[in-house]
Protein backbone atom coordinates (compact mmCIF):
# COMPACT_ATOMS: atom_id res chain seq x y z
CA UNK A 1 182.86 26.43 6.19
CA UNK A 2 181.13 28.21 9.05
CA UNK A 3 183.09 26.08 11.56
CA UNK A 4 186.29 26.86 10.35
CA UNK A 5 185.56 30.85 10.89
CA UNK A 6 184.81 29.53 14.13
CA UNK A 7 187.84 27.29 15.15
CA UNK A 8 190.07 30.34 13.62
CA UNK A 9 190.52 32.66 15.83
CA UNK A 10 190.50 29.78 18.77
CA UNK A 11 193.60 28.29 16.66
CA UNK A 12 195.39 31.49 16.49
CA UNK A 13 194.83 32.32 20.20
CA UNK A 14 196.37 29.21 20.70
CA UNK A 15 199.21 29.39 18.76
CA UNK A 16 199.74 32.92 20.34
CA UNK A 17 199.21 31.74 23.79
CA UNK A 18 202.10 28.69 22.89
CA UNK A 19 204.92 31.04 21.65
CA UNK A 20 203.87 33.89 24.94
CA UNK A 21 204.87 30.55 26.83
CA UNK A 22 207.87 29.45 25.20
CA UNK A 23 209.05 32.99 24.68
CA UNK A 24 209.04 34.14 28.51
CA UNK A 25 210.79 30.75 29.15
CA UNK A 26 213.45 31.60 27.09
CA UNK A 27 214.29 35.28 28.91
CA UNK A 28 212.28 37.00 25.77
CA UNK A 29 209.08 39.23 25.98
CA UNK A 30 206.07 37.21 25.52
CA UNK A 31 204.66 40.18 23.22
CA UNK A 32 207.41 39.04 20.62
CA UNK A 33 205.07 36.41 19.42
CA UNK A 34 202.35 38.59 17.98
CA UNK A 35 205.54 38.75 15.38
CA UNK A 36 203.48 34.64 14.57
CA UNK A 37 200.77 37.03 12.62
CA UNK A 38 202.89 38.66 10.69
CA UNK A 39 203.90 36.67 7.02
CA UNK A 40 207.24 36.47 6.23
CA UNK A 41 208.40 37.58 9.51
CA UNK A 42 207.20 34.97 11.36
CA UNK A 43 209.49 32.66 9.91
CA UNK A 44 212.69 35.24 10.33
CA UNK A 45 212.00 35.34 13.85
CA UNK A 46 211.49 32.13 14.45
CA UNK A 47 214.66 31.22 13.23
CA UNK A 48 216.21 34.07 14.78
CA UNK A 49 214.80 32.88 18.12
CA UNK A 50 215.84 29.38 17.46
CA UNK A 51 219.55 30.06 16.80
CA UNK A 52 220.19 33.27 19.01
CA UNK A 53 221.24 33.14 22.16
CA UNK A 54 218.54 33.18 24.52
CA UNK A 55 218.36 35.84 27.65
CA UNK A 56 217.89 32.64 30.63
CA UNK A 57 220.94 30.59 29.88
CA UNK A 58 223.20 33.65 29.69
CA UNK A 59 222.15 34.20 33.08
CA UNK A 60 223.13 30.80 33.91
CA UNK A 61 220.31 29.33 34.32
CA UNK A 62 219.31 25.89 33.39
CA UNK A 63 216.98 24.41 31.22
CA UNK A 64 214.35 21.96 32.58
């Protein structure tokens, strides 16, 4: 039990880190994925983010 109050926090840092990444890739603000610790919204936004239309390829840029 001890370990996993030790690989926590690590795992959410992670996660955190991950969706800071994808988000800035995307045209977003990386702080939109502290949204990831929120229940219920999480899963809102993610969809949200998944079907909106994303701030880089309205610019015209293209994804690598």
């Amino acid at each position: 039990m001890e370990l996993f109050f030790i690989l926590l926090p690590a795992y959410i840092l992670f996660c955190l880190w991950l969706g800071n990444r994808i988000l800035q890739k995307a045209g977003f603000d990386g702080r939109w994925a502290l949204v990831l610790l929120v229940p219920v919204v999480n899963i809102i936004m993610i969809w949200v983010f998944a079907f909106g239309s994303w701030p880089n390829l309205r610019s015209g840029a293209k994804l690598e």
